[in-house]
PDB file of N, CA and C in Angstrom:
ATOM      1  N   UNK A   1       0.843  -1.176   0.000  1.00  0.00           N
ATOM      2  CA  UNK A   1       0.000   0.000   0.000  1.00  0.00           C
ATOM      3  C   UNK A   1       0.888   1.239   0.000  1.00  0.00           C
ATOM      4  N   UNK A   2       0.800   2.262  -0.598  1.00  0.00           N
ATOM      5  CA  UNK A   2       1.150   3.717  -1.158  1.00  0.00           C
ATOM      6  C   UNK A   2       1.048   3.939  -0.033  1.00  0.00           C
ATOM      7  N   UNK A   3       1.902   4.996   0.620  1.00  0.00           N
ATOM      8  CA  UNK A   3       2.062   5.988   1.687  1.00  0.00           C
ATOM      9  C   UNK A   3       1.436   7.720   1.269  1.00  0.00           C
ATOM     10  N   UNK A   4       0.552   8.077   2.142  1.00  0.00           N
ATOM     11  CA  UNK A   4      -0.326   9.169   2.105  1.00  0.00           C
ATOM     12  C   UNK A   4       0.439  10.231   2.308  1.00  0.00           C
ATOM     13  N   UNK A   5       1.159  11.334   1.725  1.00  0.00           N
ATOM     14  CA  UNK A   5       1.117  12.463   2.612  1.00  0.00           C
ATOM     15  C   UNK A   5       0.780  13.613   2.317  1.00  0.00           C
ATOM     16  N   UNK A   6       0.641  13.995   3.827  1.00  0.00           N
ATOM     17  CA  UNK A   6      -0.090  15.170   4.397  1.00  0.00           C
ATOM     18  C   UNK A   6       0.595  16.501   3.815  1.00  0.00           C
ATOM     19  N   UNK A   7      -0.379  17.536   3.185  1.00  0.00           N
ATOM     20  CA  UNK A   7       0.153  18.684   2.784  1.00  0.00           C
ATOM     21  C   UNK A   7       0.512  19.463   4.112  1.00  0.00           C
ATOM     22  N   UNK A   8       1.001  20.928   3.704  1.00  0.00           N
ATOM     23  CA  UNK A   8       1.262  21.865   4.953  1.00  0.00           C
ATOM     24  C   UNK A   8      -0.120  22.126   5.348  1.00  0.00           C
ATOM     25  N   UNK A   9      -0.965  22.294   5.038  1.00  0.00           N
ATOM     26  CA  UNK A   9      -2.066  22.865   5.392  1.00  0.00           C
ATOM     27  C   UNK A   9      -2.985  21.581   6.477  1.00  0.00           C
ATOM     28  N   UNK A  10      -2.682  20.705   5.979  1.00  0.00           N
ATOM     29  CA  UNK A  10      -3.194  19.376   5.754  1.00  0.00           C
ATOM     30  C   UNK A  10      -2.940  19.272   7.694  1.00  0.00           C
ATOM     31  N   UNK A  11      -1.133  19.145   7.446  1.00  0.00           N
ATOM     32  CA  UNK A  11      -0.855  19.373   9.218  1.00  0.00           C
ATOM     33  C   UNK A  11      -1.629  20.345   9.761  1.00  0.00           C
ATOM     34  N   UNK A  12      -1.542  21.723   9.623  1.00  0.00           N
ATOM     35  CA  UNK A  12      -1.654  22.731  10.071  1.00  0.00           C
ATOM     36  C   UNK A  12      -2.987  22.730  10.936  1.00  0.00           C
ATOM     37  N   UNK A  13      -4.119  22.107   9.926  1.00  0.00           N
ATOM     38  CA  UNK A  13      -5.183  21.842  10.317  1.00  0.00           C
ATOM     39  C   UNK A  13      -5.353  20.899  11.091  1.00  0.00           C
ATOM     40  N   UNK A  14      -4.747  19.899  11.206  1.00  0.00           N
ATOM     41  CA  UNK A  14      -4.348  18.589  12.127  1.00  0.00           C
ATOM     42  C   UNK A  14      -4.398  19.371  13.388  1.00  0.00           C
ATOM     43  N   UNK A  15      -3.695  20.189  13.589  1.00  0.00           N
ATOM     44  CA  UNK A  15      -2.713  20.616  14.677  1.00  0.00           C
ATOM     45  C   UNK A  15      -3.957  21.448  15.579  1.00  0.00           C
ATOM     46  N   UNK A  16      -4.691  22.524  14.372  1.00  0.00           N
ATOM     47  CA  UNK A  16      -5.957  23.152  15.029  1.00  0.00           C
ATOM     48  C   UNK A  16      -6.634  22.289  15.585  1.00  0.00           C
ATOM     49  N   UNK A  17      -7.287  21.553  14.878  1.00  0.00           N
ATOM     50  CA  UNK A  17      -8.195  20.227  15.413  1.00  0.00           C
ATOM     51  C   UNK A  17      -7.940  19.793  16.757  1.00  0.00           C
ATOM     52  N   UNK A  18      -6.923  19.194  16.582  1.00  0.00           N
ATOM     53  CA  UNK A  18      -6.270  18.833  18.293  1.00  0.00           C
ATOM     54  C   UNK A  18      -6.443  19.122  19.313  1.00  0.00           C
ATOM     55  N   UNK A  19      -5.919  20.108  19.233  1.00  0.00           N
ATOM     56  CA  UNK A  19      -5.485  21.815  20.337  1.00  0.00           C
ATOM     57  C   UNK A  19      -7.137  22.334  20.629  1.00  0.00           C
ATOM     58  N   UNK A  20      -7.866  22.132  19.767  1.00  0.00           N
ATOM     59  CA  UNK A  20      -9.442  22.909  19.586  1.00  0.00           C
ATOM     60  C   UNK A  20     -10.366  21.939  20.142  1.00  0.00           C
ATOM     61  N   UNK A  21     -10.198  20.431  20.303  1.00  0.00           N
ATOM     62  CA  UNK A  21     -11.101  19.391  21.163  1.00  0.00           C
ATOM     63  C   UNK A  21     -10.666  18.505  21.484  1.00  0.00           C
ATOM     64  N   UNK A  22      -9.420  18.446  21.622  1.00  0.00           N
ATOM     65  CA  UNK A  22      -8.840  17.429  22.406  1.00  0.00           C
ATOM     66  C   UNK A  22      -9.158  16.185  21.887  1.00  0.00           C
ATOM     67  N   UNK A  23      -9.261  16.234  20.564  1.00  0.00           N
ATOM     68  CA  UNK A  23     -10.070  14.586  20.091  1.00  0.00           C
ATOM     69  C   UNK A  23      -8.418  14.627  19.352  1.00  0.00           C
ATOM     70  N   UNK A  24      -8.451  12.959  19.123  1.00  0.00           N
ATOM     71  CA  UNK A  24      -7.113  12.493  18.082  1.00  0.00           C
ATOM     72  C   UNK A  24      -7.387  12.588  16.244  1.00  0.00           C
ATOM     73  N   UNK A  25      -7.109  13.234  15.463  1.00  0.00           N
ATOM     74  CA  UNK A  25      -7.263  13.354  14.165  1.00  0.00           C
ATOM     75  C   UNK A  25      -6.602  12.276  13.369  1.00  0.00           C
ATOM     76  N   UNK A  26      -7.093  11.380  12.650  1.00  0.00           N
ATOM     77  CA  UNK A  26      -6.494  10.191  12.038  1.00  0.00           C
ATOM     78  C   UNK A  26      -5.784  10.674  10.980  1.00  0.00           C
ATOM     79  N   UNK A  27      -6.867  11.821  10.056  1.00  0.00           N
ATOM     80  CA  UNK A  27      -6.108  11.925   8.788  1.00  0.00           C
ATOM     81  C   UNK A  27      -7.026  13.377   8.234  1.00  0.00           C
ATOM     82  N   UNK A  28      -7.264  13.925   7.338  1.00  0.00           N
ATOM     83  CA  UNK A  28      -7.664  15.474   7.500  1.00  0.00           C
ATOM     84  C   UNK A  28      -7.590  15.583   5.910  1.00  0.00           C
ATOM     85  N   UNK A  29      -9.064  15.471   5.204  1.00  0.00           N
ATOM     86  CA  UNK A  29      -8.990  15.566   3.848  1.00  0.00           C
ATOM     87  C   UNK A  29      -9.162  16.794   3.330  1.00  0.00           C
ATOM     88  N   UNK A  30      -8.612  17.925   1.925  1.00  0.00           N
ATOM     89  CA  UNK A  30      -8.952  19.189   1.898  1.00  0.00           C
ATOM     90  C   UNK A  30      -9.748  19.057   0.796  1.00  0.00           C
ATOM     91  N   UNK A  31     -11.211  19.520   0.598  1.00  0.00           N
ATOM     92  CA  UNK A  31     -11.863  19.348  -0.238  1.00  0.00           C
ATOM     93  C   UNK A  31     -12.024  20.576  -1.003  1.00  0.00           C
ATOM     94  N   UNK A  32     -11.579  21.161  -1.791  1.00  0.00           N
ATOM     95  CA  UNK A  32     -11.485  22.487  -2.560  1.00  0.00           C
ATOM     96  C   UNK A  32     -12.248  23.161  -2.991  1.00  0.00           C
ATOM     97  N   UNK A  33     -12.922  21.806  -3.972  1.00  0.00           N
ATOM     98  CA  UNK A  33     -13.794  21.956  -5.049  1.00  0.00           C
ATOM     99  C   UNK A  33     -15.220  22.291  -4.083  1.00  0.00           C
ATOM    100  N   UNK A  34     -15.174  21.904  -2.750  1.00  0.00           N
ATOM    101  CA  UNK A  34     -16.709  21.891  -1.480  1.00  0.00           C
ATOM    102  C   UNK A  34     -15.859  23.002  -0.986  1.00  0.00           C
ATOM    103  N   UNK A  35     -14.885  23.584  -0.531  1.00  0.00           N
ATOM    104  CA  UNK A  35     -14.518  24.630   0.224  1.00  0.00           C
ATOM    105  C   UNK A  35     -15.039  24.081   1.564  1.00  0.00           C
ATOM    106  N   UNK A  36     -14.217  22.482   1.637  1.00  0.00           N
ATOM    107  CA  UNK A  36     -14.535  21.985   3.292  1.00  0.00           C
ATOM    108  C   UNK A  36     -13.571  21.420   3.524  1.00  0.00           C
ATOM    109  N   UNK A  37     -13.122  21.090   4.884  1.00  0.00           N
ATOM    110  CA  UNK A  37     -12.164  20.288   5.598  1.00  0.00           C
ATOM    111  C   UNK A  37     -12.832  18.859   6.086  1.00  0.00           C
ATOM    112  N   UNK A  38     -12.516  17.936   6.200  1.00  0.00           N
ATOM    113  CA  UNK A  38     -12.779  16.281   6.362  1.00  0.00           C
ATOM    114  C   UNK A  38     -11.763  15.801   7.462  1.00  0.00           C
ATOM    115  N   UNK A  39     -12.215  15.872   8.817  1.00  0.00           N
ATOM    116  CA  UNK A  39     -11.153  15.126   9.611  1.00  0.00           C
ATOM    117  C   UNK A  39     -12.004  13.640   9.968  1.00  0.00           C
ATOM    118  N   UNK A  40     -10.720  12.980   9.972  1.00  0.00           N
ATOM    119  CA  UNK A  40     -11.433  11.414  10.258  1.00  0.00           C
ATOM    120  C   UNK A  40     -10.651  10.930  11.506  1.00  0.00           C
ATOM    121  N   UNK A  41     -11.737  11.351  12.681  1.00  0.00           N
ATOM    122  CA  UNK A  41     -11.182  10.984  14.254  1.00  0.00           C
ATOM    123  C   UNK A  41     -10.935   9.618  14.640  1.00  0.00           C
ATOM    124  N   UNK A  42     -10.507   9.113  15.476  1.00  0.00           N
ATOM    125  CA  UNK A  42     -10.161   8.135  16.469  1.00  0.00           C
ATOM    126  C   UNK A  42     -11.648   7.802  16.786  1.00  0.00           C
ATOM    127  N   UNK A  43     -11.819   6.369  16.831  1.00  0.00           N
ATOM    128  CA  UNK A  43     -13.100   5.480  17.419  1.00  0.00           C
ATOM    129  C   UNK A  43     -13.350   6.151  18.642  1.00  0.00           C
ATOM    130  N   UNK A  44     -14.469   6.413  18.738  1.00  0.00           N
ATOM    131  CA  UNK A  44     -14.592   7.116  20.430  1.00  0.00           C
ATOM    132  C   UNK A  44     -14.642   8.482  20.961  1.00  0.00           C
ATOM    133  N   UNK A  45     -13.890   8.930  19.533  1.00  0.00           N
ATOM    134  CA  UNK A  45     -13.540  10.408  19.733  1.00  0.00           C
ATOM    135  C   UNK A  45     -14.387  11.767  19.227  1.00  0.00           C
ATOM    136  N   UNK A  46     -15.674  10.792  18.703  1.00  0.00           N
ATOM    137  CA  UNK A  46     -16.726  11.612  17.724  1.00  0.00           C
ATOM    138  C   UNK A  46     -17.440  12.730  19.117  1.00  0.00           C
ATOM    139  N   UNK A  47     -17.742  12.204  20.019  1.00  0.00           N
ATOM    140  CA  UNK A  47     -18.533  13.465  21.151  1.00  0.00           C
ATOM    141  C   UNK A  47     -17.300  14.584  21.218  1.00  0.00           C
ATOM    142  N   UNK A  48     -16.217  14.315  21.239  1.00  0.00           N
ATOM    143  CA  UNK A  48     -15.609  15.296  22.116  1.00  0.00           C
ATOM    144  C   UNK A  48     -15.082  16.371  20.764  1.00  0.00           C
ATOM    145  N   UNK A  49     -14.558  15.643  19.594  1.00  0.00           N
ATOM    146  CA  UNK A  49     -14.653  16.345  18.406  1.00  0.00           C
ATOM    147  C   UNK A  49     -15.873  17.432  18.177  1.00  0.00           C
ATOM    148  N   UNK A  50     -16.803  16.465  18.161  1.00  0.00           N
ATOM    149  CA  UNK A  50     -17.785  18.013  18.160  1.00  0.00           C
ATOM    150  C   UNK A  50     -18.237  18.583  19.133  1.00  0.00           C
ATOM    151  N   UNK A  51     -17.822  18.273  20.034  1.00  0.00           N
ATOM    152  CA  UNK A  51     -18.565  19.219  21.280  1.00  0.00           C
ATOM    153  C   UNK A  51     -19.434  20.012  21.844  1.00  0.00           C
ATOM    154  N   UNK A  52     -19.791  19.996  23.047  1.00  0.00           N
ATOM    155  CA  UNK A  52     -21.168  20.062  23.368  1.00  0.00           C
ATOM    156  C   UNK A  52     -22.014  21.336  22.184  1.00  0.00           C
ATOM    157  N   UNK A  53     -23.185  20.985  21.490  1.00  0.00           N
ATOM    158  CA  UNK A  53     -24.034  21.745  20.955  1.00  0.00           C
ATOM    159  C   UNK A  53     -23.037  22.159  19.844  1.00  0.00           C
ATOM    160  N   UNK A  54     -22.371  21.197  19.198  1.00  0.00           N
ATOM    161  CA  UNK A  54     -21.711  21.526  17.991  1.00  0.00           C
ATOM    162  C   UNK A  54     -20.429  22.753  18.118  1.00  0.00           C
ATOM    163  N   UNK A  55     -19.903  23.049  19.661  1.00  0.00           N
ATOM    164  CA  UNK A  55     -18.977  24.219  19.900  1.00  0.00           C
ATOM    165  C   UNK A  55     -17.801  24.243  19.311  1.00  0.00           C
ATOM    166  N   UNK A  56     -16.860  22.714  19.393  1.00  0.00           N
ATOM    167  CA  UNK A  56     -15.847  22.924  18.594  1.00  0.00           C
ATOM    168  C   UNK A  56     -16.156  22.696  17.410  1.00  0.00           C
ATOM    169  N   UNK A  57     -16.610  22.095  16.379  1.00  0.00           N
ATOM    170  CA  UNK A  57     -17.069  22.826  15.191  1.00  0.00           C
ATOM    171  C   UNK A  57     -17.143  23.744  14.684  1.00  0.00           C
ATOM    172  N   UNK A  58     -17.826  24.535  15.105  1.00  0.00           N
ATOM    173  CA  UNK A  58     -18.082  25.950  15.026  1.00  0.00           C
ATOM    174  C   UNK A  58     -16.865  26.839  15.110  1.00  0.00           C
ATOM    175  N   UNK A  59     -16.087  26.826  16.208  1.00  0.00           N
ATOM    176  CA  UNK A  59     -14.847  27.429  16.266  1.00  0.00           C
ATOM    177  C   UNK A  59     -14.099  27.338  15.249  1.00  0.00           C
ATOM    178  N   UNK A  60     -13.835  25.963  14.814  1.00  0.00           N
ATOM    179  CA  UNK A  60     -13.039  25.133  13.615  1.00  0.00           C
ATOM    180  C   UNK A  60     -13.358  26.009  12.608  1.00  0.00           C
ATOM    181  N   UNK A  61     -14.706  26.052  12.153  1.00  0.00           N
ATOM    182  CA  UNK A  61     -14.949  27.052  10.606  1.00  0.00           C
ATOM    183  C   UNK A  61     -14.683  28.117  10.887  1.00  0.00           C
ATOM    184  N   UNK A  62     -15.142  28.759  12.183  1.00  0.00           N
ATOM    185  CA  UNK A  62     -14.528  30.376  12.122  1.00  0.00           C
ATOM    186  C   UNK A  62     -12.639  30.627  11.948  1.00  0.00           C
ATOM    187  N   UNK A  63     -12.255  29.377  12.330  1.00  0.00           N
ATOM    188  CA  UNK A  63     -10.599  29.731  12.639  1.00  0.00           C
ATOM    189  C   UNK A  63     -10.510  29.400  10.693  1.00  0.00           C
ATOM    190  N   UNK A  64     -11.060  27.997  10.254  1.00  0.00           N
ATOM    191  CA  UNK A  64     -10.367  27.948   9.061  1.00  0.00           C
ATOM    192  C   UNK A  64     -10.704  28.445   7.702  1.00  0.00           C
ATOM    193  N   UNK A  65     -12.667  29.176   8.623  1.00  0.00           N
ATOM    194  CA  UNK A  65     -13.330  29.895   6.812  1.00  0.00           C
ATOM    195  C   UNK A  65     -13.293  28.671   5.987  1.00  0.00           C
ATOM    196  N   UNK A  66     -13.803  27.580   6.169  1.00  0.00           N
ATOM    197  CA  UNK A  66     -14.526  26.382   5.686  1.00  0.00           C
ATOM    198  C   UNK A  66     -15.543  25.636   6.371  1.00  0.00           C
ATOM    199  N   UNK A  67     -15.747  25.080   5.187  1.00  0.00           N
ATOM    200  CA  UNK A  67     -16.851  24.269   6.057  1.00  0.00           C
ATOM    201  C   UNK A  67     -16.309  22.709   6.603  1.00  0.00           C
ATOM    202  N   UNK A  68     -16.689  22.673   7.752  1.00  0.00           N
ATOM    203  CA  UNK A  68     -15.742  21.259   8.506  1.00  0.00           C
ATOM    204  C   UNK A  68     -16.874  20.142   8.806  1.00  0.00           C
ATOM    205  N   UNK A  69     -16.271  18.791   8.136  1.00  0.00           N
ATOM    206  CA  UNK A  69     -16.824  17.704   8.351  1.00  0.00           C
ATOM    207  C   UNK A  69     -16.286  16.633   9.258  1.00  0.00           C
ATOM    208  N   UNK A  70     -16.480  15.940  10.433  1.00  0.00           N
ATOM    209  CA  UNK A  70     -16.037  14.886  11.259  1.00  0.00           C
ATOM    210  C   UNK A  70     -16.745  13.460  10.947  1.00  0.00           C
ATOM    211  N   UNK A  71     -15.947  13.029  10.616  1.00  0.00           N
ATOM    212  CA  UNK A  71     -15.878  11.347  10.156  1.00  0.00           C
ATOM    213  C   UNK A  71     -15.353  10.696  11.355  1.00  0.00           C
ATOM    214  N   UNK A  72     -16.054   9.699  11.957  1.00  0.00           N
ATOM    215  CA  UNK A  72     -15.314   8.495  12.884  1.00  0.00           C
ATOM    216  C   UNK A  72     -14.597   7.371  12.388  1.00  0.00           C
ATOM    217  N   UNK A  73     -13.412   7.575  12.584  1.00  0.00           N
ATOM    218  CA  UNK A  73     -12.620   5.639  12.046  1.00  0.00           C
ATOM    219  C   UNK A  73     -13.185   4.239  12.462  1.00  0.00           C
ATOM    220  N   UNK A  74     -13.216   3.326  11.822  1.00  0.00           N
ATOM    221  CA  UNK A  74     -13.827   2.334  12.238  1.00  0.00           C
ATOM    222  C   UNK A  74     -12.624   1.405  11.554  1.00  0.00           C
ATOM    223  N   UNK A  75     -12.109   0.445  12.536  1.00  0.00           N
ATOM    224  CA  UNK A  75     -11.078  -0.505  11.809  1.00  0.00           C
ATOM    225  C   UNK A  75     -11.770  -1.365  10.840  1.00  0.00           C
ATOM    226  N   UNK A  76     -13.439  -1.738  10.867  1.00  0.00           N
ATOM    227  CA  UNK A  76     -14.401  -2.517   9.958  1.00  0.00           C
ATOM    228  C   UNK A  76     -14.315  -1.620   8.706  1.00  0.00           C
ATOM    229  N   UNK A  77     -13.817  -1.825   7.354  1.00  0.00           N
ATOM    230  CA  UNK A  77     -14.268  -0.792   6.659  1.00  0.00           C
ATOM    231  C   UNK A  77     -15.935  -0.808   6.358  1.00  0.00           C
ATOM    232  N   UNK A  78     -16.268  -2.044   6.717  1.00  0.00           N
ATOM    233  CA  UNK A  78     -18.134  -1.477   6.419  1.00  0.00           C
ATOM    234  C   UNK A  78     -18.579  -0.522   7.454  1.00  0.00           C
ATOM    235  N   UNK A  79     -18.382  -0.459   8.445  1.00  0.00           N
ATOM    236  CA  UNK A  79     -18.669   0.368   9.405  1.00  0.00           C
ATOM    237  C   UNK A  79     -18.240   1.943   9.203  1.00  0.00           C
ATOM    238  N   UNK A  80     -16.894   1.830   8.972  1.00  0.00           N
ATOM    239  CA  UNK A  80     -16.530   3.110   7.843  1.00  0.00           C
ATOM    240  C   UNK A  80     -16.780   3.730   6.974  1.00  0.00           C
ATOM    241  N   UNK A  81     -17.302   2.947   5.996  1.00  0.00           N
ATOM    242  CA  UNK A  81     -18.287   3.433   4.566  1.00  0.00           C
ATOM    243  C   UNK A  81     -19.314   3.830   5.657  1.00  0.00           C
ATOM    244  N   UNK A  82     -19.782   3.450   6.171  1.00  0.00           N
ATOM    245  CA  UNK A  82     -21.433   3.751   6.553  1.00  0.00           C
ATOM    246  C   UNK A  82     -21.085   4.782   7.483  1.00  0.00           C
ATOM    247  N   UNK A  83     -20.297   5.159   8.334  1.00  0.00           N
ATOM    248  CA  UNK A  83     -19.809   6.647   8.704  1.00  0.00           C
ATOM    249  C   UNK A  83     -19.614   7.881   7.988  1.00  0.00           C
ATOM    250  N   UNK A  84     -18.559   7.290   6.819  1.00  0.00           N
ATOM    251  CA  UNK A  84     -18.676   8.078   5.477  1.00  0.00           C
ATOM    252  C   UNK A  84     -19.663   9.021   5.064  1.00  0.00           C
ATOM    253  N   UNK A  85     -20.847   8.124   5.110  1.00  0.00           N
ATOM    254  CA  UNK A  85     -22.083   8.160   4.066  1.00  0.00           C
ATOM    255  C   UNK A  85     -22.472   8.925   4.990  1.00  0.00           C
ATOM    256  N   UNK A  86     -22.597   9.079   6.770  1.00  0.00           N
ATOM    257  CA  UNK A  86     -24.006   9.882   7.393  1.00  0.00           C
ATOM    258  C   UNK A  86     -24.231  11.150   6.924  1.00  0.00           C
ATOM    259  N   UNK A  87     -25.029  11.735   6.764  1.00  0.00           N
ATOM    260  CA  UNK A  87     -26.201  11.169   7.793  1.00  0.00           C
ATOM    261  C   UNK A  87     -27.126   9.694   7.158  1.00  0.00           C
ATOM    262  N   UNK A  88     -26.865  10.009   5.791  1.00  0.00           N
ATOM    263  CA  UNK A  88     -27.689   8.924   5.105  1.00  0.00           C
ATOM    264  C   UNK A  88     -27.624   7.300   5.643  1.00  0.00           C
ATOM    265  N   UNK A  89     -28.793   6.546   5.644  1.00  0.00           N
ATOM    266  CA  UNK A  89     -28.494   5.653   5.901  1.00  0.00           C
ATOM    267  C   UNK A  89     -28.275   4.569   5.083  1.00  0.00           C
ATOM    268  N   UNK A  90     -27.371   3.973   5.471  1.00  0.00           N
ATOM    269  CA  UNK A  90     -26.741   2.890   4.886  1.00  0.00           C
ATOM    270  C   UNK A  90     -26.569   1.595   5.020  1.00  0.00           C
ATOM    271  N   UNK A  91     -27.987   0.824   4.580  1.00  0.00           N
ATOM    272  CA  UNK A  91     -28.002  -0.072   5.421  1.00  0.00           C
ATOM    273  C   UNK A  91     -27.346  -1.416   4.808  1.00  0.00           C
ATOM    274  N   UNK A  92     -26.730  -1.674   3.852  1.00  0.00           N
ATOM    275  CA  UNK A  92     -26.416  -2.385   3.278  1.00  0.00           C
ATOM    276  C   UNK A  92     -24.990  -2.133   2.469  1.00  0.00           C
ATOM    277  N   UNK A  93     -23.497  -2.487   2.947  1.00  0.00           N
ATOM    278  CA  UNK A  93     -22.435  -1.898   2.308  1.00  0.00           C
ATOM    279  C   UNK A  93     -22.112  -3.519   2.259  1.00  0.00           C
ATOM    280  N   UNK A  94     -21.373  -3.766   0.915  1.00  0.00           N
ATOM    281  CA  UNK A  94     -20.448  -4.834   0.609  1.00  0.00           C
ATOM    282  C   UNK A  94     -19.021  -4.387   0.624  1.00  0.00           C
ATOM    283  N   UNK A  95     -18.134  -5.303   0.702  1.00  0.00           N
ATOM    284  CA  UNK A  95     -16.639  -4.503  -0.066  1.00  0.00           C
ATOM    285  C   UNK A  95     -16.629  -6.115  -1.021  1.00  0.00           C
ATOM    286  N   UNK A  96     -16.905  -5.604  -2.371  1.00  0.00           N
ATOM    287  CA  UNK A  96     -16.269  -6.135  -3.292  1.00  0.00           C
ATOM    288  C   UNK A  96     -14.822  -6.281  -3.886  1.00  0.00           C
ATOM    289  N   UNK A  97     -13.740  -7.193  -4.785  1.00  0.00           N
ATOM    290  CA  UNK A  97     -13.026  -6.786  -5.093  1.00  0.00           C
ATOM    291  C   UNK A  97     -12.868  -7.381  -6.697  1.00  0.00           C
ATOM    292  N   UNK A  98     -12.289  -6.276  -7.411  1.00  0.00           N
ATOM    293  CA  UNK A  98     -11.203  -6.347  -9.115  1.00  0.00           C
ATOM    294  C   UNK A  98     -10.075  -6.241  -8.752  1.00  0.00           C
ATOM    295  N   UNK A  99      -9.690  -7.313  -9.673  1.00  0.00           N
ATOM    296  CA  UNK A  99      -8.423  -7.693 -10.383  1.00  0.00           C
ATOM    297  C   UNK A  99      -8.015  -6.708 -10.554  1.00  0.00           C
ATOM    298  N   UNK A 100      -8.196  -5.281 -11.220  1.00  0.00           N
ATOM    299  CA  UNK A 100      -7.436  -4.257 -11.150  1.00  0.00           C
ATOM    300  C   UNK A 100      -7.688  -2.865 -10.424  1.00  0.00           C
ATOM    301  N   UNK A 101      -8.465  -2.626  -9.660  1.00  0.00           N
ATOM    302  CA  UNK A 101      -9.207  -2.165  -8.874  1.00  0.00           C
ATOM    303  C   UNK A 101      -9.105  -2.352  -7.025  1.00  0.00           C
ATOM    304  N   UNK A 102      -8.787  -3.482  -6.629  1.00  0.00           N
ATOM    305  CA  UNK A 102      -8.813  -4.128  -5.429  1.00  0.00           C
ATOM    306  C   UNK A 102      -9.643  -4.333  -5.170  1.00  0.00           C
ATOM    307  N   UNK A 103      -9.887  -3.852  -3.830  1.00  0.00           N
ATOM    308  CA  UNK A 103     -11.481  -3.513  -2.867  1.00  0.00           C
ATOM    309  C   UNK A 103     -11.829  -2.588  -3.109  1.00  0.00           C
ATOM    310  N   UNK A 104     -13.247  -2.697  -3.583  1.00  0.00           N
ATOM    311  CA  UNK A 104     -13.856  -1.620  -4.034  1.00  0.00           C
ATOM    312  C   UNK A 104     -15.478  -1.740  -3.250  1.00  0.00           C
ATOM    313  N   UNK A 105     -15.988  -0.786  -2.528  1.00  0.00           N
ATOM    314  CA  UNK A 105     -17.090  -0.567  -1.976  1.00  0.00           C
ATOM    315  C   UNK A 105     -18.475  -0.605  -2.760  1.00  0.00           C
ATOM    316  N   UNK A 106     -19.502  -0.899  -2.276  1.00  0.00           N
ATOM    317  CA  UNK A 106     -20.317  -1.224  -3.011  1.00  0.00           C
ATOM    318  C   UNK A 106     -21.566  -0.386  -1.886  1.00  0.00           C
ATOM    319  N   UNK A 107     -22.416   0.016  -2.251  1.00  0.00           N
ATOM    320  CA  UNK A 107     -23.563   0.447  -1.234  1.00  0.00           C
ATOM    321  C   UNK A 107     -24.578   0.507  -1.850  1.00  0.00           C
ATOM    322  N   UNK A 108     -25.388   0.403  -0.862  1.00  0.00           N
ATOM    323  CA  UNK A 108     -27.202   1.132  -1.406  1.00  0.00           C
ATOM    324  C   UNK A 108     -27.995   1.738  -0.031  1.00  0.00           C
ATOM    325  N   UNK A 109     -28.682   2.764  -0.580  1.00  0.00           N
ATOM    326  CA  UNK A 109     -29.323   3.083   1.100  1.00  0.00           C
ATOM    327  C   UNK A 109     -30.369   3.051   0.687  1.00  0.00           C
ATOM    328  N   UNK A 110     -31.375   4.007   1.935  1.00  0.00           N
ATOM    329  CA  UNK A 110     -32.777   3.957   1.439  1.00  0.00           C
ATOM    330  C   UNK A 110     -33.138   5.056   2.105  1.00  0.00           C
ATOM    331  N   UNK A 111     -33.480   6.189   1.507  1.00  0.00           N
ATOM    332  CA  UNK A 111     -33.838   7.440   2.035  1.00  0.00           C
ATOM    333  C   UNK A 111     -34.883   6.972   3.379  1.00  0.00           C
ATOM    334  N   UNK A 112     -34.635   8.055   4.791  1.00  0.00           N
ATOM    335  CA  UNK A 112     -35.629   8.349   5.667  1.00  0.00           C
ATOM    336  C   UNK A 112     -37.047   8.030   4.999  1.00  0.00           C
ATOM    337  N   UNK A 113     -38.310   7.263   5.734  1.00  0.00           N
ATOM    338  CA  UNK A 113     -39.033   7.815   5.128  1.00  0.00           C
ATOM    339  C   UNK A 113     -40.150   8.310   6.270  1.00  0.00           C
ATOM    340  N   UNK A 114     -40.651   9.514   6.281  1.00  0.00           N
ATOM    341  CA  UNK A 114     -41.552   9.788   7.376  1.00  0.00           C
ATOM    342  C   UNK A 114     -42.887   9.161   7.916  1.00  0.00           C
TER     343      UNK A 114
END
């Protein structure tokens, strides 16, 4: 497997995150084209990441002028896809795999219905 790395910004934002809720940041995606940030926390670490009534959140966009998304890690990647995906639900994820492709995710949900 290819080794990931992290831009300057990429840390930088790591580093806010941290310092801003005391949660552990796994990995911190920059989405450009959404003008959002993607941190993907530590199992466990989803309450304290966002904090009470959404507070560190909130701080997060005012410090970085984006819009910030928190993802929970799950060592299951089905459990992961379906973190991915919230709010939507997801009740059904496969991980398929190609020959040239690897593992490749597979889903279907089914909208809320009232």
């Amino acid at each position: 497997m290819s080794e990931v790395k992290l831009s300057t910004d990429g840390i930088r934002y790591i580093a806010l995150f941290e310092s801003t809720t005391g949660a552990t940041a796994r990995d911190c995606l920059l989405d450009d084209d959404n003008n959002r940030v993607i941190f993907v926390v530590k199992t466990g670490d989803m309450g304290m990441a966002i904090g009470k009534n959404g507070e560190h959140v909130n701080k997060l966009v005012k410090s970085i002028g984006r819009h910030v998304e928190v993802v929970e890690y799950n060592d299951d990647p089905v459990i992961f896809i379906q973190n991915l995906l919230q709010p939507a639900n997801a009740n059904n994820v496969k991980i398929g795999y190609s020959c040239q492709a690897g593992a490749v995710p597979c889903t279907t949900h089914s909208p809320d219905v009232p």
